[in-house]
N, C-alpha and C. Protein backbone atom coordinates (compact mmCIF):
# COMPACT_ATOMS: atom_id res chain seq x y z
N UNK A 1 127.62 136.88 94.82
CA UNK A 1 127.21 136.01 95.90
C UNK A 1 128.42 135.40 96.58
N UNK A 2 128.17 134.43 97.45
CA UNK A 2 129.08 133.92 98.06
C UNK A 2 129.28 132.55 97.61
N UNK A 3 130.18 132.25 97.39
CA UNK A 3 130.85 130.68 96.33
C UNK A 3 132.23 130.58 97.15
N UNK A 4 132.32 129.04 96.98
CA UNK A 4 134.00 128.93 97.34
C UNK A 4 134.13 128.50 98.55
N UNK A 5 135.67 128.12 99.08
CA UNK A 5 136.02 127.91 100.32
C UNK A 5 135.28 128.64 101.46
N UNK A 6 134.86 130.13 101.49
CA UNK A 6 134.43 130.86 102.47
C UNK A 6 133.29 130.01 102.63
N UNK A 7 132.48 129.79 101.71
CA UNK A 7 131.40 128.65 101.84
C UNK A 7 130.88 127.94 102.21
N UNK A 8 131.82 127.33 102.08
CA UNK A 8 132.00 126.13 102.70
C UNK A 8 131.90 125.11 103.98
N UNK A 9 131.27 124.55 104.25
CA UNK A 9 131.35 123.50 105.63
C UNK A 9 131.73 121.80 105.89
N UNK A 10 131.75 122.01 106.60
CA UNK A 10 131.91 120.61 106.87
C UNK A 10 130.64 120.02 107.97
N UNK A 11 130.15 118.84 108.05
CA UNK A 11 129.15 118.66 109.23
C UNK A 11 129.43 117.18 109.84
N UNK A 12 129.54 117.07 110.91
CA UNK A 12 129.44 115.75 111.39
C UNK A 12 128.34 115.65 112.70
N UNK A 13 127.59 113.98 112.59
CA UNK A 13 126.68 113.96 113.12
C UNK A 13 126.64 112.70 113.80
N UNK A 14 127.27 112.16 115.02
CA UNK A 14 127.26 110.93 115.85
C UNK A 14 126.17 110.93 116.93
N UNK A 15 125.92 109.70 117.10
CA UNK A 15 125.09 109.57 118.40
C UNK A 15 125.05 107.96 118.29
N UNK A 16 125.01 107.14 119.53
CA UNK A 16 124.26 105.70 119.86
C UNK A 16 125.76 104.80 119.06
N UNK A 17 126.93 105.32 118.79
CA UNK A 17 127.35 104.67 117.96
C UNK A 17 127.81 104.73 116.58
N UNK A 18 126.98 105.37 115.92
CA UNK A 18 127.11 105.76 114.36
C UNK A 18 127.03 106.93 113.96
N UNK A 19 128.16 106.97 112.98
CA UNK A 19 128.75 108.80 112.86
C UNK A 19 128.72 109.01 111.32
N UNK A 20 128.50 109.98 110.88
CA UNK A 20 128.44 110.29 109.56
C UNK A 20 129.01 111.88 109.14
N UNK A 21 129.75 111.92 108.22
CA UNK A 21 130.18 113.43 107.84
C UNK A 21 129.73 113.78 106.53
N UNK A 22 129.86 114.87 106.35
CA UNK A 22 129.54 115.27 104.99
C UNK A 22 130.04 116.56 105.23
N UNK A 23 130.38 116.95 103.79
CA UNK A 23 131.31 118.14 103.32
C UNK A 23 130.02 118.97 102.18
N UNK A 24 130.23 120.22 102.67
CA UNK A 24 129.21 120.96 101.36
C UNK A 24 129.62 122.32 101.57
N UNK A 25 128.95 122.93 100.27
CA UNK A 25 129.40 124.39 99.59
C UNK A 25 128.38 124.80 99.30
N UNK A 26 127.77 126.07 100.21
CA UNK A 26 126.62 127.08 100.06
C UNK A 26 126.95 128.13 98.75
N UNK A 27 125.32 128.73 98.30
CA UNK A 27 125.86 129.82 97.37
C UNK A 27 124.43 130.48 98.01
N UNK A 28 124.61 131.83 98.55
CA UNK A 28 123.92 132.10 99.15
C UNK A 28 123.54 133.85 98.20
N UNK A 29 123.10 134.22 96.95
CA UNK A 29 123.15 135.28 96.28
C UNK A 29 123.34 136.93 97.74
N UNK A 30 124.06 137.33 96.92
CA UNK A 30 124.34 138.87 97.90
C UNK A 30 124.44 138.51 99.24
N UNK A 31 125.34 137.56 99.89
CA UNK A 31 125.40 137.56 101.19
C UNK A 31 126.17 138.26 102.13
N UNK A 32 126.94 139.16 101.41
CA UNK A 32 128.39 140.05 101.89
C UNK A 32 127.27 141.15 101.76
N UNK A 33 125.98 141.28 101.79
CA UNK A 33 124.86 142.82 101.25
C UNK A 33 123.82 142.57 102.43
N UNK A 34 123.21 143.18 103.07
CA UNK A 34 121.68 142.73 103.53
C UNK A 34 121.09 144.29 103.05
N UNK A 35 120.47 143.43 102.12
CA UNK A 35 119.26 144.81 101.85
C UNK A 35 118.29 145.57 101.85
N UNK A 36 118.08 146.68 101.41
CA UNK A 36 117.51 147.37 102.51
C UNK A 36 116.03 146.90 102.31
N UNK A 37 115.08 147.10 103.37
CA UNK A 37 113.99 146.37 103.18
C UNK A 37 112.81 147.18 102.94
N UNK A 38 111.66 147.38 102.03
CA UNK A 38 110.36 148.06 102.57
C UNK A 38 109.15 147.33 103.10
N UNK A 39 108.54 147.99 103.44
CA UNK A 39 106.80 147.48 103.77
C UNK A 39 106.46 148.82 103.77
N UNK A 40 104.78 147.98 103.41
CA UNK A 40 104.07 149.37 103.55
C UNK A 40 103.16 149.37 104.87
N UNK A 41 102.75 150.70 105.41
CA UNK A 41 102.33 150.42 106.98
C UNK A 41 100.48 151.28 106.48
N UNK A 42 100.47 151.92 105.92
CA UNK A 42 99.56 152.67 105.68
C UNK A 42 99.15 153.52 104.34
N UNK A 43 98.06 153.64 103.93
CA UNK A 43 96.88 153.22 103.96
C UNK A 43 97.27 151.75 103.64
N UNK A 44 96.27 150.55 104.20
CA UNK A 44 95.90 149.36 103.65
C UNK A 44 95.68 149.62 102.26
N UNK A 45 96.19 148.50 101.27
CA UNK A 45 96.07 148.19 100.05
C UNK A 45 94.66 148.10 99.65
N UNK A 46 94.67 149.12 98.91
CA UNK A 46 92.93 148.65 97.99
C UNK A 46 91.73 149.56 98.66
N UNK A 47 91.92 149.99 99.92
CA UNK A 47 90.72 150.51 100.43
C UNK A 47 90.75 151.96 99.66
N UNK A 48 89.33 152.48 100.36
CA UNK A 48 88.91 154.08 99.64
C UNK A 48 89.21 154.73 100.78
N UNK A 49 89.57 155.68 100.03
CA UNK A 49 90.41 157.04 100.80
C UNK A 49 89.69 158.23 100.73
N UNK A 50 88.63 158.57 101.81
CA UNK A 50 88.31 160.43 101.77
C UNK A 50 89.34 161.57 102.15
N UNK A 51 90.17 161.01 102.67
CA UNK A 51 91.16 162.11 103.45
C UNK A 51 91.75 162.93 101.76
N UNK A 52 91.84 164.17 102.32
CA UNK A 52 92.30 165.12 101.42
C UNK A 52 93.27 165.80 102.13
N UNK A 53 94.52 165.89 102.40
CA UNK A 53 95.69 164.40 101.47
C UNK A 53 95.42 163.59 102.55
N UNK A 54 95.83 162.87 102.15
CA UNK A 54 96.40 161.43 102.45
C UNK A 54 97.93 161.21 102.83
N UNK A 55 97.97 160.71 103.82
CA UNK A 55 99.27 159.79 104.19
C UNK A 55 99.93 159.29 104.10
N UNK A 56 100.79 158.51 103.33
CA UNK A 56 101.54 157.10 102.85
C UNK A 56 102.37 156.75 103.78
N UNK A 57 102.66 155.75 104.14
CA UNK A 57 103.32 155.27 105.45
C UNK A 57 104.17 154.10 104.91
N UNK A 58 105.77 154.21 105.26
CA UNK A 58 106.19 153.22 104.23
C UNK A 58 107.22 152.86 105.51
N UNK A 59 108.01 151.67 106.23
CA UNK A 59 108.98 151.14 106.94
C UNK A 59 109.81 150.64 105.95
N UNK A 60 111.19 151.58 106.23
CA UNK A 60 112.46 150.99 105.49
C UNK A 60 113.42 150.53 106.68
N UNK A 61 113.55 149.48 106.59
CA UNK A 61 114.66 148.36 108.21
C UNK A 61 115.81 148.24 106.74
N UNK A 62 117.15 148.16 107.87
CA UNK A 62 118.21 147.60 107.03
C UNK A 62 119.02 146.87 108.60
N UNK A 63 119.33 145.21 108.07
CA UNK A 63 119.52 145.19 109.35
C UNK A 63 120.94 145.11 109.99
N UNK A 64 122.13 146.09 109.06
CA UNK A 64 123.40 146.12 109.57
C UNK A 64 123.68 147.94 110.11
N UNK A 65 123.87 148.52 108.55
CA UNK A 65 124.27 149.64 108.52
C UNK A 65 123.22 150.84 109.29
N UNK A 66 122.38 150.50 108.51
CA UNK A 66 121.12 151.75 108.51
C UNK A 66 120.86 152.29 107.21
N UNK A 67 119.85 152.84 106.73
CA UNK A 67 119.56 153.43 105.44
C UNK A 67 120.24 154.96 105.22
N UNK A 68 120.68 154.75 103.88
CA UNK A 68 120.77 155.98 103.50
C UNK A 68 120.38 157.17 103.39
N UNK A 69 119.66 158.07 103.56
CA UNK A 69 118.88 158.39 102.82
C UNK A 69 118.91 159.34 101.63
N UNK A 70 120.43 159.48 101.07
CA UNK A 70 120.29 159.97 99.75
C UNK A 70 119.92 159.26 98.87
N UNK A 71 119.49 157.56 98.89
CA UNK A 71 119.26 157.03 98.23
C UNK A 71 118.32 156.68 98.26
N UNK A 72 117.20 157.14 98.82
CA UNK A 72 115.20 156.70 99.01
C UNK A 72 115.08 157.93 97.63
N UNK A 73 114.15 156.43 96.79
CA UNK A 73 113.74 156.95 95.56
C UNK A 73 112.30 156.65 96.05
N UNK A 74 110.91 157.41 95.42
CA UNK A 74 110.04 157.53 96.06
C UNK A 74 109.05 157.74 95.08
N UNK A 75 108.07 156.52 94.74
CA UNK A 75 107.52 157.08 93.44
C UNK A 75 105.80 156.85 93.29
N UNK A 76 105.06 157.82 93.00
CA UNK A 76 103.66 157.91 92.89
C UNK A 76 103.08 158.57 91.82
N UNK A 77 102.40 157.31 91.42
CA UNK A 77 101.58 157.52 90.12
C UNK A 77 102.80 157.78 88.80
N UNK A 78 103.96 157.05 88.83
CA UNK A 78 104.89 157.52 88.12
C UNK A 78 105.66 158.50 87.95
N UNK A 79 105.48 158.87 89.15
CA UNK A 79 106.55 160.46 89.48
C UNK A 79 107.66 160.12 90.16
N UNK A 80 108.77 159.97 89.86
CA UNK A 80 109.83 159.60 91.28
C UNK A 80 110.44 161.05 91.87
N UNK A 81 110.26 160.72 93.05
CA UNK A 81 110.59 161.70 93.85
C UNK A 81 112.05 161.26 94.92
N UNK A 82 112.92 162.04 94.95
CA UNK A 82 113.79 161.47 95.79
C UNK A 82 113.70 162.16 96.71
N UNK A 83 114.39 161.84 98.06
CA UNK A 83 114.34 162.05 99.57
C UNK A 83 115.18 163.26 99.46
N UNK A 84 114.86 164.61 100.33
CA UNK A 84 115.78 165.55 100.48
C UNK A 84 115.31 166.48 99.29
N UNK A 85 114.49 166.00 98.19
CA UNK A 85 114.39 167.11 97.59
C UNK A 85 113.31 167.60 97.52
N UNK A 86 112.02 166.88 98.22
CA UNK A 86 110.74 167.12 98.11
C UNK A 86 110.02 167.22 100.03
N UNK A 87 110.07 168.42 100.34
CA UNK A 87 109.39 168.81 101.52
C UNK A 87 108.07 167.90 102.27
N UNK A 88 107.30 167.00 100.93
CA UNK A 88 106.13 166.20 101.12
C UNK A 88 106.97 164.67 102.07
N UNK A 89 108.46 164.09 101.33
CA UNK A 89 108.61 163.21 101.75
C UNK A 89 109.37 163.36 103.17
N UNK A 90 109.03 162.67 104.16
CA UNK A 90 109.58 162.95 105.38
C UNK A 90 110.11 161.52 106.39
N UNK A 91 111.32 161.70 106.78
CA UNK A 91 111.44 160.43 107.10
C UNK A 91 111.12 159.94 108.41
N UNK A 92 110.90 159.89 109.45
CA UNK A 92 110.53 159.29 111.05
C UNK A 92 110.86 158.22 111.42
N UNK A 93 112.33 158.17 112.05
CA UNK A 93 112.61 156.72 112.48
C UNK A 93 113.29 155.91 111.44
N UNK A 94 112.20 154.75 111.46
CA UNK A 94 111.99 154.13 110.17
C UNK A 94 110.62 154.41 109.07
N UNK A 95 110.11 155.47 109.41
CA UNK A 95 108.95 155.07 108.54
C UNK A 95 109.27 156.38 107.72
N UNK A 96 109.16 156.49 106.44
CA UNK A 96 109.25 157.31 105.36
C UNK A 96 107.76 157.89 105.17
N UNK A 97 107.43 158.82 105.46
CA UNK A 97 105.74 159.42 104.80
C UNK A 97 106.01 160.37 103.94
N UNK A 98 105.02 160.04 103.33
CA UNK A 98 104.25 160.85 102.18
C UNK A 98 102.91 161.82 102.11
N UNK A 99 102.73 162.99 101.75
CA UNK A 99 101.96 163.52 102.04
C UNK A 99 101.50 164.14 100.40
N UNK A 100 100.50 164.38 99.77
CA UNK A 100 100.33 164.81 98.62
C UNK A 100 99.65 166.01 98.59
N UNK A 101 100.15 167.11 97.77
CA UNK A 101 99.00 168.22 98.22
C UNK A 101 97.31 168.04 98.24
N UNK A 102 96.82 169.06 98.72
CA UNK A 102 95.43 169.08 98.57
C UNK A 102 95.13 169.10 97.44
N UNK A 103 93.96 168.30 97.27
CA UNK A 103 93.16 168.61 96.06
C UNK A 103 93.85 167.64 94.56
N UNK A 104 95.50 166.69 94.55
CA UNK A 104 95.82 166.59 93.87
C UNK A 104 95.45 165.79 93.32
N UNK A 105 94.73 164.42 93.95
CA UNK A 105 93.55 163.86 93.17
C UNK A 105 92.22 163.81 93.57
N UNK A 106 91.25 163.53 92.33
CA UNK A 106 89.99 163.26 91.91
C UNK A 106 89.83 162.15 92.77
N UNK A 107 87.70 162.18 93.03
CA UNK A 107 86.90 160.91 93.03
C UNK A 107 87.35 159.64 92.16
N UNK A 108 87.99 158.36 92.45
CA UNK A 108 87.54 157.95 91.28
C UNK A 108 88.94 157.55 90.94
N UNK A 109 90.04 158.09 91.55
CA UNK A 109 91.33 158.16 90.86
C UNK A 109 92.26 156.95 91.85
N UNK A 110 93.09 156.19 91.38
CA UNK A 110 93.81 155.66 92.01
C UNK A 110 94.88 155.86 91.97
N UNK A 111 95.40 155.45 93.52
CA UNK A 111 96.89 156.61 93.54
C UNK A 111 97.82 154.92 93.96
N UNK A 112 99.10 154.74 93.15
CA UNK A 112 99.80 153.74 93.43
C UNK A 112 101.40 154.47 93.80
N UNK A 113 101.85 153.59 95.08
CA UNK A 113 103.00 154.45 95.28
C UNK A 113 103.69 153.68 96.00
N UNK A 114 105.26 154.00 95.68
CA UNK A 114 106.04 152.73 95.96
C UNK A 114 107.66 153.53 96.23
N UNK A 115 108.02 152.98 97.38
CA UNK A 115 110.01 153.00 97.66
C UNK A 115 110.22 152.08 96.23
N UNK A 116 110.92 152.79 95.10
CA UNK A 116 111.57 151.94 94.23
C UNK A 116 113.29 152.47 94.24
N UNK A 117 113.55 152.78 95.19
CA UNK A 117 115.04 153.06 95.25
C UNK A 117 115.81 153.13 96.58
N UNK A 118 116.85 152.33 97.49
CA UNK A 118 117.14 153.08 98.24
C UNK A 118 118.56 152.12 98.26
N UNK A 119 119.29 152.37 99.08
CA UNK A 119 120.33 151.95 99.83
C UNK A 119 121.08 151.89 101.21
N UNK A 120 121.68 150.73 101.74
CA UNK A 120 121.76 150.94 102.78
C UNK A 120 123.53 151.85 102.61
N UNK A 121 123.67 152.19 104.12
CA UNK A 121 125.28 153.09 104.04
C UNK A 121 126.48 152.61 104.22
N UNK A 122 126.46 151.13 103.20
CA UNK A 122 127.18 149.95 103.27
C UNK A 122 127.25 150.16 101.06
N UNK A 123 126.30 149.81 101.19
CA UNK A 123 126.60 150.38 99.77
C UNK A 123 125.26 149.76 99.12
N UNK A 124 124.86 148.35 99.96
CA UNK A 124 123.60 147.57 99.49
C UNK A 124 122.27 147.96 99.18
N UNK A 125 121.95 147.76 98.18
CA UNK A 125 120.84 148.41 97.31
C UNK A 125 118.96 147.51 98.14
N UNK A 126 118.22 148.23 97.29
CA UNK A 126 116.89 147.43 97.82
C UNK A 126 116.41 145.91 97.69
N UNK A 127 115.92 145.24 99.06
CA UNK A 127 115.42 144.24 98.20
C UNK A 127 114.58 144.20 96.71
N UNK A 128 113.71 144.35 96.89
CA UNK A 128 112.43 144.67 95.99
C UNK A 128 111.92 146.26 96.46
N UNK A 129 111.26 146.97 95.76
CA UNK A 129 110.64 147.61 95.26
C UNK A 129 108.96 147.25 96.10
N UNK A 130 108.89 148.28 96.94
CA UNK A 130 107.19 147.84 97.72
C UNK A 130 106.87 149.01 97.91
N UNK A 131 105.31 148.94 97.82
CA UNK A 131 104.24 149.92 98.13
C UNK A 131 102.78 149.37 97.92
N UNK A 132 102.30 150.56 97.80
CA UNK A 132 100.57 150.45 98.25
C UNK A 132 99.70 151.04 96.72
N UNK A 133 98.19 151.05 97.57
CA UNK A 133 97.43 151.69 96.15
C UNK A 133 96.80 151.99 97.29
N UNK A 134 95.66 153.40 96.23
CA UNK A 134 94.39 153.25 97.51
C UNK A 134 93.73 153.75 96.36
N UNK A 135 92.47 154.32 96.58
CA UNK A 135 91.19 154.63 95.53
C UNK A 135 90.47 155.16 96.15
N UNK A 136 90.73 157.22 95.43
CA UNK A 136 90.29 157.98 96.09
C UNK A 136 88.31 158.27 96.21
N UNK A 137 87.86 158.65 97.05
CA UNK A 137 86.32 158.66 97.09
C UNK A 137 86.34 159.67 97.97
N UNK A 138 85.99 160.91 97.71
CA UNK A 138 85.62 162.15 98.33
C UNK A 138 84.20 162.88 98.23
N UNK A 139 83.56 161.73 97.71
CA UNK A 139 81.82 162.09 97.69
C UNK A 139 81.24 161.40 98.86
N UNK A 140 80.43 162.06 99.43
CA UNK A 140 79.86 161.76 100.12
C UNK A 140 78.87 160.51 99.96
N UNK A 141 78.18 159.74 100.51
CA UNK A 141 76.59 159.16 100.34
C UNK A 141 75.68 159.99 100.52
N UNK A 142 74.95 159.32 98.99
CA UNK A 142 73.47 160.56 98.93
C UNK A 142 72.42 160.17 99.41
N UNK A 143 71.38 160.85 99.67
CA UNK A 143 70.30 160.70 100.67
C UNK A 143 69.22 160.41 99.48
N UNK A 144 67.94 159.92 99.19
CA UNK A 144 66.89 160.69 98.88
C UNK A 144 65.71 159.78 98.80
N UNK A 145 64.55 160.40 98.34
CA UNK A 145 63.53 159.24 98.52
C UNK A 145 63.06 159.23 99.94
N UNK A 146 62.41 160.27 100.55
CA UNK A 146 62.48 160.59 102.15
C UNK A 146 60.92 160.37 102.04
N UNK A 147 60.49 159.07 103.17
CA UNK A 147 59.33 159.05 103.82
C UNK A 147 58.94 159.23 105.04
N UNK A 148 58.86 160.00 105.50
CA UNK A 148 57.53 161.31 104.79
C UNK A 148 58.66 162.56 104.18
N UNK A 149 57.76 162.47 103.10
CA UNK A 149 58.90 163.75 102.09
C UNK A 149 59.25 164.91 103.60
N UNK A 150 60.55 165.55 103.37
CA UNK A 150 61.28 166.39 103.92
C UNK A 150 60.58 167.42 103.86
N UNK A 151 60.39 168.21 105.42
CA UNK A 151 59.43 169.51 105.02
C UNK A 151 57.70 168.89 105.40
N UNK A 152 57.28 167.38 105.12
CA UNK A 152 55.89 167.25 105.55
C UNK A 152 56.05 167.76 106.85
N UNK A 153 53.94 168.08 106.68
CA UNK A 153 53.43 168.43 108.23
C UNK A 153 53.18 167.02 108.27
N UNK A 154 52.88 166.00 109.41
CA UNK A 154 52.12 164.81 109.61
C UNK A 154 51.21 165.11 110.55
N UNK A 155 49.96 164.35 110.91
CA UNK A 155 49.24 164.68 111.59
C UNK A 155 49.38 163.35 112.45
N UNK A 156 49.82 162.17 112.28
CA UNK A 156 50.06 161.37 113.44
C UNK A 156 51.61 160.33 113.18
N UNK A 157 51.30 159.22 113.17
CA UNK A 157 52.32 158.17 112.95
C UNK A 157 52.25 157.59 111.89
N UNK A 158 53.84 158.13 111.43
CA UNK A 158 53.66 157.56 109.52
C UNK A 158 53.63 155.80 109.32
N UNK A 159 53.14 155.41 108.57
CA UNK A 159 52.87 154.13 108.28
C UNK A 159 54.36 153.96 107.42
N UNK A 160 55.56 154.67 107.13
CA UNK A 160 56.51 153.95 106.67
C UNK A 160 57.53 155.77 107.18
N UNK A 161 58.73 154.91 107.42
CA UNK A 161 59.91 156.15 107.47
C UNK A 161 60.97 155.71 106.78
N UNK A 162 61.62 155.90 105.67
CA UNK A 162 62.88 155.59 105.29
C UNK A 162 63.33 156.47 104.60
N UNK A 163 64.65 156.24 104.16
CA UNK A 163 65.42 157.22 102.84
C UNK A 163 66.12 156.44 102.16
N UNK A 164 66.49 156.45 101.09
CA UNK A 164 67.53 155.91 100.09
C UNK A 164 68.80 155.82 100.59
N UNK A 165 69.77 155.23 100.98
CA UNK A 165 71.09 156.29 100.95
C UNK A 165 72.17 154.92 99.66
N UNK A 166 72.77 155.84 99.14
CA UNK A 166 73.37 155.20 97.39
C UNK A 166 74.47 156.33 97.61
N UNK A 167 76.16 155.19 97.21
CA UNK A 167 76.98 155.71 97.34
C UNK A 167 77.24 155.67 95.73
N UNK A 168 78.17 156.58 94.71
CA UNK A 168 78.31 156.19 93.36
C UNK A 168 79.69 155.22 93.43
N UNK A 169 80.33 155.80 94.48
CA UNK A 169 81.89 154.77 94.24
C UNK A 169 82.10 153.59 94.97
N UNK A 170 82.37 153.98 96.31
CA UNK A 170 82.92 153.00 97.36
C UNK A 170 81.76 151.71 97.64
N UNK A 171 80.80 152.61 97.59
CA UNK A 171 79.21 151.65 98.11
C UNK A 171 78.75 151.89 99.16
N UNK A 172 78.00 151.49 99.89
CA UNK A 172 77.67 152.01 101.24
C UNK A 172 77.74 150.61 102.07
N UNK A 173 78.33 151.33 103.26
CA UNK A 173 78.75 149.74 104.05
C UNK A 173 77.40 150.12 105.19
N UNK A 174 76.22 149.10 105.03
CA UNK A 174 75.65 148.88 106.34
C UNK A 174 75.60 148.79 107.37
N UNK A 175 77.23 148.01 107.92
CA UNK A 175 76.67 148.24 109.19
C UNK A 175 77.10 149.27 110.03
N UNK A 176 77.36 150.37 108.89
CA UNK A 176 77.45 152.04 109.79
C UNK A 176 76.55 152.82 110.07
C-alpha cells in the first residue's frame, strides 16, 4: 500500500477570520494497482434458464492499463478455464462470454460461474472474484385435466372449459 511521506498532506482551512491546519498520513491498500474489475451482465442471478446453451456475460473494466488477457481465469461449476485456450470463452470489448456446449447440463442442475483470475497489463491482479448462477429448466409446462376431455364431440356450450397447466421446476408464472 501506500504509507509515508508520499502520503502524506497537509490541509489548511480559513474563512471570516479563523484558520486552522492540520497535517495527516493516508494508507490507502494497493494504491500504486487499480484492479481489474468484474460484474456480471447476464443471465440475472438465480433465474431459470431454458436456453440450450446458455450465455454468460461477464464485464471486465480496468481503469488505467487495460486487461490482460492471458490472465482471465474463468471458472464453471469448478472447472477453470483460461482465456485463449478454450474456443467457448470469447472476449468482446469488455465483456468476456461464455458459451457451454449443448446438452451439457440437466433439468434441475445449477450452473455457478465466475472470472476468478485476471490481470491488468500493469501487472495488477483482480479485485474480487465475481459471477453468476442460474438453474437450468428445460421442461416444458404440462397440460392436463382438459374440460371437455380432448377429442370430445360437444353438442352445445360446455358448462366449464379449463386445463391444468403444472410446471415440476420453475413453477408456472400466471401472468403469461
Amino acid at each position: 500500500g501506500c504509507i509515508g511521506p508520499p502520503a502524506c498532506f497537509r490541509m489548511t482551512a480559513a474563512g471570516g477570520g479563523y484558520s486552522v491546519f492540520s497535517s495527516h498520513c493516508m494508507y490507502v491498500p494497493n494504491c500504486a494497482c487499480s484492479p481489474v474489475q468484474v460484474e456480471n451482465i447476464w443471465p440475472r442471478l438465480g433465474v431459470w434458464s431454458a436456453c440450450d446453451p446458455q450465455v454468460m456475460k461477464l464485464r471486465l473494466t480496468d481503469d488505467d492499463l487495460g486487461v490482460d488477457t492471458s490472465w482471465i481465469v474463468f471458472e464453471i461449476n469448478g472447472t477453470r478455464i483460461r482465456y485463449h485456450y478454450d474456443p467457448k470463452l470469447v472476449l468482446k470489448g469488455d465483456t468476456l462470454e461464455y458459451t457451454h456446449a449443448p446438452g451439457e447440463f440437466r433439468t434441475g442442475d445449477t450452473v455457478r460461474y465466475a472470472v476468478v483470475d485476471a490481470r491488468d497489463l500493469g501487472g495488477c491482479g483482480l479485485q474480487e472474484p465475481r459471477g453468476g448462477w442460474y438453474i437450468v429448466d428445460r421442461q416444458p409446462p404440462m397440460f392436463s385435466n382438459y374440460q371437455p376431455p380432448l377429442n370430445a364431440t360437444i353438442g352445445g356450450m360446455p358448462s366449464e372449459v379449463s386445463v391444468v397447466i403444472t410446471d415440476q421446476h420453475s413453477g408456472v408464472d400466471v401472468t403469461s
